[in-house]
Protein backbone atom coordinates (compact mmCIF):
# COMPACT_ATOMS: atom_id res chain seq x y z
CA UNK A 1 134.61 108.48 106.66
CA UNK A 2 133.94 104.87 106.13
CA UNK A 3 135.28 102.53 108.42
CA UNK A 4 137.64 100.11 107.24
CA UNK A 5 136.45 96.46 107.72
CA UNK A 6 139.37 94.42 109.19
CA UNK A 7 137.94 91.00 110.20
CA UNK A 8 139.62 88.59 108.92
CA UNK A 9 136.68 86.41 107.81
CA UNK A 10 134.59 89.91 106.61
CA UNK A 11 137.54 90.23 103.90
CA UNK A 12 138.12 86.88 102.51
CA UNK A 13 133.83 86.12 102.88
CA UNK A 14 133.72 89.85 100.68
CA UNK A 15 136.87 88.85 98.69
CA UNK A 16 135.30 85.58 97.26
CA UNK A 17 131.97 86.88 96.93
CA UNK A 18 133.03 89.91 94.97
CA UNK A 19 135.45 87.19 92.55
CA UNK A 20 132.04 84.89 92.43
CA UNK A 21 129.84 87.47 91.25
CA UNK A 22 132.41 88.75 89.03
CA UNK A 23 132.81 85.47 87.27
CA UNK A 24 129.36 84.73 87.04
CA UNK A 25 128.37 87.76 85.24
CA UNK A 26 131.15 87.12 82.60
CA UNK A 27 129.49 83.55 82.31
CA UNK A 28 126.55 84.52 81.86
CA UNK A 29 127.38 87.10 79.14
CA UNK A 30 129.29 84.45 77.45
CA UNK A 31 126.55 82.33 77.45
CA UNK A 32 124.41 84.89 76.05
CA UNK A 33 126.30 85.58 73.27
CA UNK A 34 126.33 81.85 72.75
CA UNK A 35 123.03 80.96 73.50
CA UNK A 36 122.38 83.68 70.65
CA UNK A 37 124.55 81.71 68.33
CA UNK A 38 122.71 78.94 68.77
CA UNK A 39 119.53 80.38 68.32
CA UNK A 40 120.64 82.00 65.26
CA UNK A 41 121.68 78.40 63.66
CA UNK A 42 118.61 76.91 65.02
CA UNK A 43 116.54 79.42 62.98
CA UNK A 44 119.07 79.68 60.23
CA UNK A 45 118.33 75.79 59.59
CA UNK A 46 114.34 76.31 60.44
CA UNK A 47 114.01 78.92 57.26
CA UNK A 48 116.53 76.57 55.02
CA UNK A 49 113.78 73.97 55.88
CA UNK A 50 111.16 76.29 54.85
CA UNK A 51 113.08 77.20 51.71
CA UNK A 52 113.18 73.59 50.73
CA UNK A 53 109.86 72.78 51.90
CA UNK A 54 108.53 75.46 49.66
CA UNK A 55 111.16 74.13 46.62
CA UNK A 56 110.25 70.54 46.37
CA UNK A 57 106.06 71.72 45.87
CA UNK A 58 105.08 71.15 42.18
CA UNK A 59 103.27 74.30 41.24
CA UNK A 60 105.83 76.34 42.42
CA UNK A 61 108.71 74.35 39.79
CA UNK A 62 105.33 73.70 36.93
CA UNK A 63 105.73 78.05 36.94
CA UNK A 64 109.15 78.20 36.72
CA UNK A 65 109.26 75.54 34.36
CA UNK A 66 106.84 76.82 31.76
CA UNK A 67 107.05 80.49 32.98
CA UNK A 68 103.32 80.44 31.57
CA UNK A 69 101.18 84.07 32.24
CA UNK A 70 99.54 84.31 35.98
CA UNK A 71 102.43 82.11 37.44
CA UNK A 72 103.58 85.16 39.64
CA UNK A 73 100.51 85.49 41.03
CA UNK A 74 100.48 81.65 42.16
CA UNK A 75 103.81 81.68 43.52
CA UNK A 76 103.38 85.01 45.59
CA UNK A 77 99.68 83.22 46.96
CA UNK A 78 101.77 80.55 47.90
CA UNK A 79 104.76 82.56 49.49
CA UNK A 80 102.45 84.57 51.22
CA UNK A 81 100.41 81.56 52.59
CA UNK A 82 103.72 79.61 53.75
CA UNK A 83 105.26 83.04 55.18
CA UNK A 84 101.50 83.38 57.74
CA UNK A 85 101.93 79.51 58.08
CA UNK A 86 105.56 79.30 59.41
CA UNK A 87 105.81 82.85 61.03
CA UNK A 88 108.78 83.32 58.22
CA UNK A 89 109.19 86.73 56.98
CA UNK A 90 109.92 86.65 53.41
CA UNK A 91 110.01 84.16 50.63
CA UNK A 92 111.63 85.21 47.82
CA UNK A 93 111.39 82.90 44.20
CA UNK A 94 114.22 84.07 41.97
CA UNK A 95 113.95 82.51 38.51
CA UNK A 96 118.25 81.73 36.83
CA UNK A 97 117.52 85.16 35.13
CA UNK A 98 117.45 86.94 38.55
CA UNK A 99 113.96 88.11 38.29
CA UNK A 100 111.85 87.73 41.50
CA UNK A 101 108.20 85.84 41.04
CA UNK A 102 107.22 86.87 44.82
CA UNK A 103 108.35 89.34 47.86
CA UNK A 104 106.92 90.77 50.59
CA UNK A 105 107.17 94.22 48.75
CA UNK A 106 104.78 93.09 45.59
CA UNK A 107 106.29 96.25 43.57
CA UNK A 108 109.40 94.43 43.52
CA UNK A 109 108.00 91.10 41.85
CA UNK A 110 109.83 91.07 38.41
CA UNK A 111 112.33 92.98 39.06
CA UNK A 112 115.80 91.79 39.30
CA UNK A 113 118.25 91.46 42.11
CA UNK A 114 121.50 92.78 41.96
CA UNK A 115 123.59 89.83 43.65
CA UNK A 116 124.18 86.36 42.22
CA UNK A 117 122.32 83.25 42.29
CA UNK A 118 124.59 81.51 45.44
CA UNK A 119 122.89 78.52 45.31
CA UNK A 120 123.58 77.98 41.80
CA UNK A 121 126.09 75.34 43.21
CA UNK A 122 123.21 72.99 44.41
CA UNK A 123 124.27 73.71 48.11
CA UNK A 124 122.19 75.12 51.00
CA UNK A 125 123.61 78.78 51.70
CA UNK A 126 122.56 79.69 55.34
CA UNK A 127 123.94 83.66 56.49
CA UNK A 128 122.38 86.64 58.41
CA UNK A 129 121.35 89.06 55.71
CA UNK A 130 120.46 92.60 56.13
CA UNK A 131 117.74 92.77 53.48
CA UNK A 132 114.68 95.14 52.51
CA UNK A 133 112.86 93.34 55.43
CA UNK A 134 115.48 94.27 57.74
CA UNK A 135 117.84 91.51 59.64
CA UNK A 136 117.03 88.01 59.10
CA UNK A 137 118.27 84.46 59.66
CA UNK A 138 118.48 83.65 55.89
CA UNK A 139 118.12 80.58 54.26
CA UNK A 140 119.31 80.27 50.23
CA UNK A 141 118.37 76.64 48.69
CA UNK A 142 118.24 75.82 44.71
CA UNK A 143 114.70 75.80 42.92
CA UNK A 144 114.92 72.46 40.66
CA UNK A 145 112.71 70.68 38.07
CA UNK A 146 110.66 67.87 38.71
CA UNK A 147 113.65 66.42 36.21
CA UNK A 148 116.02 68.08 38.77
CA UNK A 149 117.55 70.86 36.73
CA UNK A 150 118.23 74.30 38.35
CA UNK A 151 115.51 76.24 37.35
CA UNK A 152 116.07 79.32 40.28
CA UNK A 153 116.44 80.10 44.02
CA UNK A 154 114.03 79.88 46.98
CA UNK A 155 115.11 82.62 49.68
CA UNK A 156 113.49 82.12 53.15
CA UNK A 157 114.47 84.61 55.94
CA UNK A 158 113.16 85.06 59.93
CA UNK A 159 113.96 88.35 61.82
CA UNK A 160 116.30 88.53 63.99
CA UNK A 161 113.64 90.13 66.42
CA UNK A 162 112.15 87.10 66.49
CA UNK A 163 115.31 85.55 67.44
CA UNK A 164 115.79 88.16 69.93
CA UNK A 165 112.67 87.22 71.57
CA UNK A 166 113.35 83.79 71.68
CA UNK A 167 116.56 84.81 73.70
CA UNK A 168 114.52 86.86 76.39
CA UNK A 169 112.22 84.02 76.91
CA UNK A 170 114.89 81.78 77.85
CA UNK A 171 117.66 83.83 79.72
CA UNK A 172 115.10 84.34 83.17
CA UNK A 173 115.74 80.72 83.62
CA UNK A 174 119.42 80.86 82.95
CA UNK A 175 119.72 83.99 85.30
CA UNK A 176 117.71 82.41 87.93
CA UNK A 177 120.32 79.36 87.96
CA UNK A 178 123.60 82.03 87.77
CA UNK A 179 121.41 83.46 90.98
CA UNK A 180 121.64 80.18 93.02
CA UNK A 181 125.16 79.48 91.85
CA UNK A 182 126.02 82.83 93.50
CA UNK A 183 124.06 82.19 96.78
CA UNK A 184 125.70 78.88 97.02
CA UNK A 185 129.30 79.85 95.93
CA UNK A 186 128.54 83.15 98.93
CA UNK A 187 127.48 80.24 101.66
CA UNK A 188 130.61 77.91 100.82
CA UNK A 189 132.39 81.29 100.96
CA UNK A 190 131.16 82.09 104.59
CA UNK A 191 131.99 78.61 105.47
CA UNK A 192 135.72 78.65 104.25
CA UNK A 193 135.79 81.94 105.96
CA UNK A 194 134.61 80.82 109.60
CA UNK A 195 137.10 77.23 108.77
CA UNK A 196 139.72 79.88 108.76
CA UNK A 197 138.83 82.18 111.69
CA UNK A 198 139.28 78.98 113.61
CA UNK A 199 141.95 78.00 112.33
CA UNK A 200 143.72 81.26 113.41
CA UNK A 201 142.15 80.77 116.59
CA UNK A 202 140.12 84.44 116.42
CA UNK A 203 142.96 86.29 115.15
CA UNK A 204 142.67 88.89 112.57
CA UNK A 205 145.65 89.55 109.82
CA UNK A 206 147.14 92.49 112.09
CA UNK A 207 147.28 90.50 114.94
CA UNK A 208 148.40 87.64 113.71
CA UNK A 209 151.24 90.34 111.86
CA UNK A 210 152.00 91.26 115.66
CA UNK A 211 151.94 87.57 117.00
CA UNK A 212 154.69 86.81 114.74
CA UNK A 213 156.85 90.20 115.12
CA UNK A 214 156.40 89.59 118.90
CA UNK A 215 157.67 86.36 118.47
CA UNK A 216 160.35 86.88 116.23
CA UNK A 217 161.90 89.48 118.88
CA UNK A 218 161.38 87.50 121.79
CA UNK A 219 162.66 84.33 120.11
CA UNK A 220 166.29 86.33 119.35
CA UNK A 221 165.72 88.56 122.07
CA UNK A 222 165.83 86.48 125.24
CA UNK A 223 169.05 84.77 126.52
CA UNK A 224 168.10 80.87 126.28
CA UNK A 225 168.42 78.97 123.42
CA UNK A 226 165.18 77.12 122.01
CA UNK A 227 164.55 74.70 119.07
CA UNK A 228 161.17 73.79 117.88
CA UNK A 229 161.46 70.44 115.98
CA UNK A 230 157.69 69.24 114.03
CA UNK A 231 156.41 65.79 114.50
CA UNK A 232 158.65 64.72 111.03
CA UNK A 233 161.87 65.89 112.91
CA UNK A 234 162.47 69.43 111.00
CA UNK A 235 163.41 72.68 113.07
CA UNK A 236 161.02 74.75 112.21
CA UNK A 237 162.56 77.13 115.37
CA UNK A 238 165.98 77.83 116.36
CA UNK A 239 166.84 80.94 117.68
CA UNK A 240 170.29 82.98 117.99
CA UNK A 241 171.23 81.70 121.42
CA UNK A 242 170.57 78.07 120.14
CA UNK A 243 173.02 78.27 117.44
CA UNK A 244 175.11 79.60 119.85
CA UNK A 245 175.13 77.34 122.29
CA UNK A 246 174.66 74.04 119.92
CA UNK A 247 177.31 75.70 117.68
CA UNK A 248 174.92 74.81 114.60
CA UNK A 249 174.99 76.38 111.47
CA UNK A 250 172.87 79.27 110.63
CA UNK A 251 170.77 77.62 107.67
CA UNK A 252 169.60 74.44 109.93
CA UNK A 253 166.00 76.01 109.82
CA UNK A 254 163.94 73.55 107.81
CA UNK A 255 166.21 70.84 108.03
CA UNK A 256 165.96 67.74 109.78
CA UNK A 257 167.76 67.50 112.85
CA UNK A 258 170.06 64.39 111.13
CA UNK A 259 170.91 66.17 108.57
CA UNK A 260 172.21 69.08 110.22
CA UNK A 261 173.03 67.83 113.53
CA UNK A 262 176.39 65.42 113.83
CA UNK A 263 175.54 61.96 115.95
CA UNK A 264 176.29 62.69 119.71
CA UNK A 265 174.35 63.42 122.43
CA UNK A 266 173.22 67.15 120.65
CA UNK A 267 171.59 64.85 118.41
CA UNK A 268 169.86 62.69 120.61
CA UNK A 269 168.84 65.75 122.61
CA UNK A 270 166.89 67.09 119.69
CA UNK A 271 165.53 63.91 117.79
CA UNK A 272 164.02 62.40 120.98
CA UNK A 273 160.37 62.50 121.93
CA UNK A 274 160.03 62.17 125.56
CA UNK A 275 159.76 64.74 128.18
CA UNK A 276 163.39 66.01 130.24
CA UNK A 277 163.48 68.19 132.96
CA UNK A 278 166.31 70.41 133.84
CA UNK A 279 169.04 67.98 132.46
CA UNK A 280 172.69 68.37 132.22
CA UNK A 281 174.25 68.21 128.61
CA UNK A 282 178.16 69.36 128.43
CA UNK A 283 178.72 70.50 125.28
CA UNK A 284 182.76 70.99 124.41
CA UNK A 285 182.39 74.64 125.29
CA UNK A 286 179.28 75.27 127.35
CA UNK A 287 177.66 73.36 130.24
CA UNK A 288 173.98 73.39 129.63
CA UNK A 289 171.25 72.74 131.47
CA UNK A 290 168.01 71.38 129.13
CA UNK A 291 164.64 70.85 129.08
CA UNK A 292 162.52 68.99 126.42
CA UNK A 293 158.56 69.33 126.03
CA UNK A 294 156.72 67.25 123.77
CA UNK A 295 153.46 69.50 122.03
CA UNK A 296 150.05 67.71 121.56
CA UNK A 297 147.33 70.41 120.15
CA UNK A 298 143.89 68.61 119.80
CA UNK A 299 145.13 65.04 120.95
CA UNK A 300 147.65 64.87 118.08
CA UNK A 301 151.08 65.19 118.72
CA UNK A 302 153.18 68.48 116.95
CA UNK A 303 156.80 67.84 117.63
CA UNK A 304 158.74 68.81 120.67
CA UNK A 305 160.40 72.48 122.02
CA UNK A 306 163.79 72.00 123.83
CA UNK A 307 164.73 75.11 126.01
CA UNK A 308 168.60 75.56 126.36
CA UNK A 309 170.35 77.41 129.51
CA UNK A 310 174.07 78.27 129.53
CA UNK A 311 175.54 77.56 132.62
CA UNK A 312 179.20 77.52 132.10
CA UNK A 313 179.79 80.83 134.03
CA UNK A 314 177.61 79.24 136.79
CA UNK A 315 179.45 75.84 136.74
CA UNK A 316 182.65 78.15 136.92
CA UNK A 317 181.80 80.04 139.76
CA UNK A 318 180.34 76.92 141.65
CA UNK A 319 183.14 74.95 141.29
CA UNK A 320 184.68 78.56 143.09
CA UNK A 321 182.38 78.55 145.47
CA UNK A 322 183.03 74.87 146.40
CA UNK A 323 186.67 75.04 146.72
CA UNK A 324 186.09 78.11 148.74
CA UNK A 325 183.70 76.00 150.79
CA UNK A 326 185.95 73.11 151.24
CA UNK A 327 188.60 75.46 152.34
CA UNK A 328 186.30 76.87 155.06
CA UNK A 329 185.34 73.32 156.27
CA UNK A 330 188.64 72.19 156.59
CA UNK A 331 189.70 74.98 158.35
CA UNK A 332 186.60 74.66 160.89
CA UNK A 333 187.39 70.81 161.22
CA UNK A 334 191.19 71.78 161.92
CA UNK A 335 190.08 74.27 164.39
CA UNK A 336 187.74 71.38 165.83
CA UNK A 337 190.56 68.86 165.97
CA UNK A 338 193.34 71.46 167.23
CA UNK A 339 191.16 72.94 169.88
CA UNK A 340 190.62 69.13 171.34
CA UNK A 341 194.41 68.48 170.81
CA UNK A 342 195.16 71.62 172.90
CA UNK A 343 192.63 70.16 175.52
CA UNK A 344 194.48 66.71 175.31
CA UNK A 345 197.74 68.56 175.97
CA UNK A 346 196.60 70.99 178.83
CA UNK A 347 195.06 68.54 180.40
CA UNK A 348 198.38 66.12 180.53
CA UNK A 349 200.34 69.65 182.04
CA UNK A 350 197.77 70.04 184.59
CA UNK A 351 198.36 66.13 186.07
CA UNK A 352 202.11 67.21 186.13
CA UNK A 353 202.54 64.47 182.91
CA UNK A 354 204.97 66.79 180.88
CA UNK A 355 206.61 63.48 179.30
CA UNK A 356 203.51 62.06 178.35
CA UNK A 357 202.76 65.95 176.83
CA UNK A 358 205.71 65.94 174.91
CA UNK A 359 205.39 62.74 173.52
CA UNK A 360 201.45 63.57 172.01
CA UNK A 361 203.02 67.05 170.67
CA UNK A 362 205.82 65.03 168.88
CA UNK A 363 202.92 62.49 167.55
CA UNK A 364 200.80 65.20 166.29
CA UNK A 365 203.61 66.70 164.57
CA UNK A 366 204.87 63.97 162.78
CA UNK A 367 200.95 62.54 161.67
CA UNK A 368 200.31 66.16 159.91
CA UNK A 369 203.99 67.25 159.23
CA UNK A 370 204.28 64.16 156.82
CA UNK A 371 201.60 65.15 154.56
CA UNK A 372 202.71 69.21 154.57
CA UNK A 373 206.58 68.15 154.07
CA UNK A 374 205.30 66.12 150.54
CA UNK A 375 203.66 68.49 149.38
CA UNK A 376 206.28 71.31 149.79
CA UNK A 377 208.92 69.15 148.60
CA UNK A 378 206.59 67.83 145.19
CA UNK A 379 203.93 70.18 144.83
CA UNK A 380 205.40 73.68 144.09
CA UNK A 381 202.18 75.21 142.38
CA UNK A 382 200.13 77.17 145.37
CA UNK A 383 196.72 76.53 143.80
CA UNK A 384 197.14 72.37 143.53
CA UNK A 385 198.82 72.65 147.12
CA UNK A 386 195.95 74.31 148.45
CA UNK A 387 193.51 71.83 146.82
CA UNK A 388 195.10 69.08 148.26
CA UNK A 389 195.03 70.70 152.07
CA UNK A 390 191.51 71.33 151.24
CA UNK A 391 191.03 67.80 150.23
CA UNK A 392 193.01 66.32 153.22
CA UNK A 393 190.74 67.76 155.32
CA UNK A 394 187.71 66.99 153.63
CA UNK A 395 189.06 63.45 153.83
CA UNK A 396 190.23 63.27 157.36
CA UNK A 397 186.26 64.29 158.23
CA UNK A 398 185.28 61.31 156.15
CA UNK A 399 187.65 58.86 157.52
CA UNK A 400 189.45 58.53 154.41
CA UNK A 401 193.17 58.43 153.96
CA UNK A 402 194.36 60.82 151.12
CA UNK A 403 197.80 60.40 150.19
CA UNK A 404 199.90 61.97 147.40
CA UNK A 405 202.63 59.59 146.42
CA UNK A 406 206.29 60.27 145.95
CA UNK A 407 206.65 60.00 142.70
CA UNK A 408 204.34 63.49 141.88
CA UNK A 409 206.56 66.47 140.97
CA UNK A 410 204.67 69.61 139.71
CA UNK A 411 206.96 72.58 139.56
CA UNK A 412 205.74 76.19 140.64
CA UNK A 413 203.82 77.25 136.99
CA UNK A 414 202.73 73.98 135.77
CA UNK A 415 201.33 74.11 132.09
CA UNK A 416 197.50 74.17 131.66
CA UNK A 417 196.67 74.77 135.69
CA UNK A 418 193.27 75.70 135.43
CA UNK A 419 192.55 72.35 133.84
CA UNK A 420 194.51 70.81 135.88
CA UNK A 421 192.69 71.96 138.95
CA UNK A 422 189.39 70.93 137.49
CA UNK A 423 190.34 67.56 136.18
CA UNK A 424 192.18 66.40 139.84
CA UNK A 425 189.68 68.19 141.94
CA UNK A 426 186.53 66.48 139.97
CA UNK A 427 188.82 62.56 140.13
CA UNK A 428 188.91 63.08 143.83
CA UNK A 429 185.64 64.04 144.13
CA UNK A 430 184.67 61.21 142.66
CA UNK A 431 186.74 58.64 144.37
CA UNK A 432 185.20 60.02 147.62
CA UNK A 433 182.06 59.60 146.61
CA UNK A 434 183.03 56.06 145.50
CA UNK A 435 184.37 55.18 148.81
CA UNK A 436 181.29 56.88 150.96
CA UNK A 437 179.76 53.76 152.94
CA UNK A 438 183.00 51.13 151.45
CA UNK A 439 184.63 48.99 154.29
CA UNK A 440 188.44 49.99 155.27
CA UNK A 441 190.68 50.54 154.64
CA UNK A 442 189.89 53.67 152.85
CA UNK A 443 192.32 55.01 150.83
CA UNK A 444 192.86 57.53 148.01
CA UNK A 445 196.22 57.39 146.23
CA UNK A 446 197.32 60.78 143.80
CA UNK A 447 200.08 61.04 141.55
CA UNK A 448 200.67 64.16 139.84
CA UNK A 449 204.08 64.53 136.90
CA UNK A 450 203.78 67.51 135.23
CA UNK A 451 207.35 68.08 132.95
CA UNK A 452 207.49 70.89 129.75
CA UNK A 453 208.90 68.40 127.52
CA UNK A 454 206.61 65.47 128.17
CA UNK A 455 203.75 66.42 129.42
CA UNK A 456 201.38 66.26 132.22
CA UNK A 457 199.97 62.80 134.19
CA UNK A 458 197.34 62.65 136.87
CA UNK A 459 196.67 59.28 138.40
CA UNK A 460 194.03 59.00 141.20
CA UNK A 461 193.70 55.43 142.53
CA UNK A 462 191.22 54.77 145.41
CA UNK A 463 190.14 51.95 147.39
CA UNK A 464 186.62 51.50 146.41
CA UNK A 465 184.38 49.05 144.75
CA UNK A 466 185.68 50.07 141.40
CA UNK A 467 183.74 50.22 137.87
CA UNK A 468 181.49 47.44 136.97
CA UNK A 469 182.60 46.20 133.82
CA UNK A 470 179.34 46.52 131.73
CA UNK A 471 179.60 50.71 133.06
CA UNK A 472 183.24 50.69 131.32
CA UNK A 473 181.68 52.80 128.00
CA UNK A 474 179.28 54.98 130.06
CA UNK A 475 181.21 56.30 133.15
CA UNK A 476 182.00 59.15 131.33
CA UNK A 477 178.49 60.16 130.21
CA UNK A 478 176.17 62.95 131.80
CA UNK A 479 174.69 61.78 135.04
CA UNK A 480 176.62 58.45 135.64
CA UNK A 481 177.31 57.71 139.03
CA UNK A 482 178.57 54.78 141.54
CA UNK A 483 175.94 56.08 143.90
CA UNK A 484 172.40 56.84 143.98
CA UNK A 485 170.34 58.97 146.41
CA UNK A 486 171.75 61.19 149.05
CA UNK A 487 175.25 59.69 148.82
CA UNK A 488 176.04 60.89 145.21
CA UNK A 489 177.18 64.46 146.21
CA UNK A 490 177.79 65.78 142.22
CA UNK A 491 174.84 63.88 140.25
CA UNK A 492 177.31 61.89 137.75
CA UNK A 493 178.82 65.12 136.09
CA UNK A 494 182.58 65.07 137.45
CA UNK A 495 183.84 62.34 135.29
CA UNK A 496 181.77 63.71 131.93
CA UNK A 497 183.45 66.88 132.91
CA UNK A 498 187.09 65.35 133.54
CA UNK A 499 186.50 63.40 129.72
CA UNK A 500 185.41 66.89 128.18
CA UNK A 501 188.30 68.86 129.27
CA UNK A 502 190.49 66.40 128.71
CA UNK A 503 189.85 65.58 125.06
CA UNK A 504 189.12 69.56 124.43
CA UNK A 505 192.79 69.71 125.70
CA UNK A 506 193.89 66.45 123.46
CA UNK A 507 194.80 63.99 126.00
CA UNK A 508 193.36 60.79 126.87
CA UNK A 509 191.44 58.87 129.97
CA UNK A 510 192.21 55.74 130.60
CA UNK A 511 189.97 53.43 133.53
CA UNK A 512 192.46 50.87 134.62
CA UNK A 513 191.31 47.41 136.09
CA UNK A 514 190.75 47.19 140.01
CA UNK A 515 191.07 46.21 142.81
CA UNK A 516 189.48 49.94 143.22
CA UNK A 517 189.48 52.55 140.12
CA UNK A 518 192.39 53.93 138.71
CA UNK A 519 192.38 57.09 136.54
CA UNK A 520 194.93 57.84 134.40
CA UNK A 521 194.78 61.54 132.64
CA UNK A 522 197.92 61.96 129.89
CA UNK A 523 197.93 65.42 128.85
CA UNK A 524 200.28 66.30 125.93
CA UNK A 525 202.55 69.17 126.15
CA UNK A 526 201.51 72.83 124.95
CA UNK A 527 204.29 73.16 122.51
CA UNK A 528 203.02 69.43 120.82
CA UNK A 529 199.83 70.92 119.86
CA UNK A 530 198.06 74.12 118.23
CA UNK A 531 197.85 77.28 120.33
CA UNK A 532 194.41 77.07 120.76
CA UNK A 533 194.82 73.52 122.12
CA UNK A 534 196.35 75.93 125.15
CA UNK A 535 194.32 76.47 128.41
């Protein structure tokens, strides 16, 4: 059994060879046939210039003329001498009463031929005639007078052997230049096939079949998004998860990214050039974390891939696992502070200073009991009372003052109260962070009035530098922050978070004018939007 060749480069080198050879075989037939066509006009005109070689000579039309006795005789001599001079084989003298005065056969002089006198017309007749003599290239030319009246026919005809032969002697040559086409058209072949081999970098047609099956399945298969955009800003890649995530139509493939891509920061994502590592990008339904790699193959450059990793249910759980942990630290910093009050108070009791005892106790009670007596009285929803304890504490350890005003009023179900946790936790967070290293006093105002009818408002005032005025348009964009370095505790992405849920929700943001920064969140009510406006 033979083995099947499967390079890549054997089949197209065989493949082009085989189509070469092919078409050079049917040229060179062609150009037999029409080298012999040639050949049989060039000798077709070589006996008509015989024929009226052998016309125009004056013994020949003085016999025809007078018809006197012993004229056949002269014209066969001289038909027979012309036919050894010229290599012709016949010529025939037919007189206008279609009686032959010389023929190669001399039992046929004086006899008379069966078919017409054709160049009765004056005209040169030239045709390949199938005669006693066999095939010839004939030649038919009118006999005249020495006044120029028809007086017969001169019939000159070569054989088509000699034709033939004539063809043989010159088709070597042609062959031999059909040969060197071939070897040449065989070497360019070679040459386009190895071009191609490394072009396909070694890979034969099965595996590059596999490549792209093994691509296709891990492109769709694997659980981060990733868009391959070419150096003229087409996707030539985008795979399931990426539509997903970027919430892109399925036909973007092929299209440039501003076509099918809306202006935002999706857009800028995917139409930029330069490399990102492990960037944020809050999308209105996913929190993503990106990465953007610009591909140079050979020195030139060949677009850029950008990877895409949902972390929404990460986010979610961290921003668990941080209210969790603030809980934990304020109860070890209580436990800290009431274990050194206890120690403040046994110690009074043991220098037999019950007074000055009783008056610390009553102190203590009334610097905590204030804070825990507003929010019972305004804050009826466990989970924002619980993030404000948290928050107190978290304050009191950084020597801020966190106080929630009088005028909040949240009842026990508030509407939209996972939002509402993430949009007040995030604004504190960030007023912290704004006040880390500020001079006193340090203080941290929140208002909270959440009503059915009219909605719910969040305003979170702090003490702090405030918001440059030239930052006014990008405070709410991925990674903005009032600090830098260590001191930034959530890299810039509370208030892009606070904006996202808040306009997902349709409400509004507004950055008030300092001293400090005030945030104001308006959140319409449920029942004044859609049901999927709903949290």
């Amino acid at each position: 059994m033979r083995r099947r060749i499967r390079k890549l480069s054997s089949q197209i080198f065989l493949a082009q060879t085989a189509i070469l050879a092919v078409s050079i075989a049917v040229g060179f037939v062609l150009l037999a046939v029409t080298a012999r066509g040639h050949l049989d006009e060039e000798y077709q005109a070589r006996a008509a210039a015989i024929a009226q070689t052998f016309a125009q000579d004056p013994e020949v039309q003085q016999c025809l003329t007078r018809t006197s006795p012993g004229c056949d005789a002269t014209v066969q001599r001289l038909a027979t001498a012309t036919e050894r001079r010229t290599g012709a084989a016949y010529v025939v003298v037919i007189d206008t009463h279609r009686v032959r005065h010389s023929h190669p056969n001399p039992a046929l002089i004086g006899k008379r031929v069966s078919e017409p006198l054709v160049a009765a017309d004056g005209r040169v007749h030239l045709d390949v005639n199938s005669g006693a003599t066999g095939v010839s290239a004939n030649a038919r030319v009118p006999l005249t007078s020495q006044t120029g009246a028809f007086i017969g026919e001169v019939s000159v005809g070569i054989r088509e052997s000699s034709v033939s032969a004539a063809l043989a002697a010159q088709l070597p040559s042609y062959a031999v230049w059909f040969a060197v086409m071939l070897v040449v058209g065989a070497l360019a072949s070679l040459g386009v096939a190895a071009r191609m081999k490394r072009r396909t970098f070694g890979l034969e047609l099965d595996e590059i079949a596999h490549l792209l099956l093994e691509r296709e399945a891990t492109l769709h298969g694997i659980r981060e998004g990733v868009v391959a955009v070419d150096p003229s800003g087409r996707m030539s890649v985008v795979n399931d998860e990426a539509l997903r995530l970027l919430a892109l139509p399925p036909a973007v493939v092929g299209r440039t990214v501003h076509q099918a891509v809306p202006a935002g920061p999706i857009r800028d994502l995917l139409s930029g050039s330069g490399a990102i590592q492990d960037r944020i990008l809050l999308t209105e339904d996913h929190s993503l974390v990106v990465c953007r790699l610009p591909v140079r193959l050979s020195g030139r450059p060949h677009g850029t891939v950008v990877t895409l990793q949902d972390r929404t249910v990460v986010e979610g759980l961290a921003r668990e696992l941080d209210g969790a942990r603030s809980l934990t630290e304020s109860m070890r910093a209580q436990q800290h502070e009431f274990s050194n009050r206890l120690h403040a108070i046994a110690g009074l009791l043991e220098l037999g200073r019950p007074e000055d005892a009783l008056e610390y106790v009553n102190e203590i009670r009334g610097t905590s009991a204030s804070f825990d007596q507003v929010l019972r009285e305004h804050v009826a929803a466990p989970q924002l009372a619980g993030l404000l304890l948290g928050k107190a504490a978290e304050a009191n350890e950084l020597g801020i003052e966190l106080v929630v005003t009088p005028d909040t009023v949240v009842g026990p179900a508030p509407e939209r109260l996972q939002a509402l946790t993430t949009i007040l936790g995030n604004l504190i967070d960030n007023a912290f962070d704004a006040l880390t290293g500020a001079p006193a006093p340090r203080r941290v105002e929140v208002t909270i009035a959440s009503d059915a009818a009219d909605g719910t408002t969040v305003v979170v005032h702090d003490t702090g530098p405030g918001v440059p005025a030239a930052a006014r348009e990008s405070v709410f964009v991925n990674g903005y922050s009032t600090k830098a370095g260590p001191l930034s505790r959530h890299s810039g992405l509370g208030l892009a978070l606070v904006h996202r849920t808040v306009t997902k929700l349709g409400g509004t943001v507004e950055l008030t004018d300092g001293p400090g920064a005030t945030f104001v969140i308006a959140l319409p009510p449920v029942s004044a939007l859609a049901p999927s406006g709903s949290s």
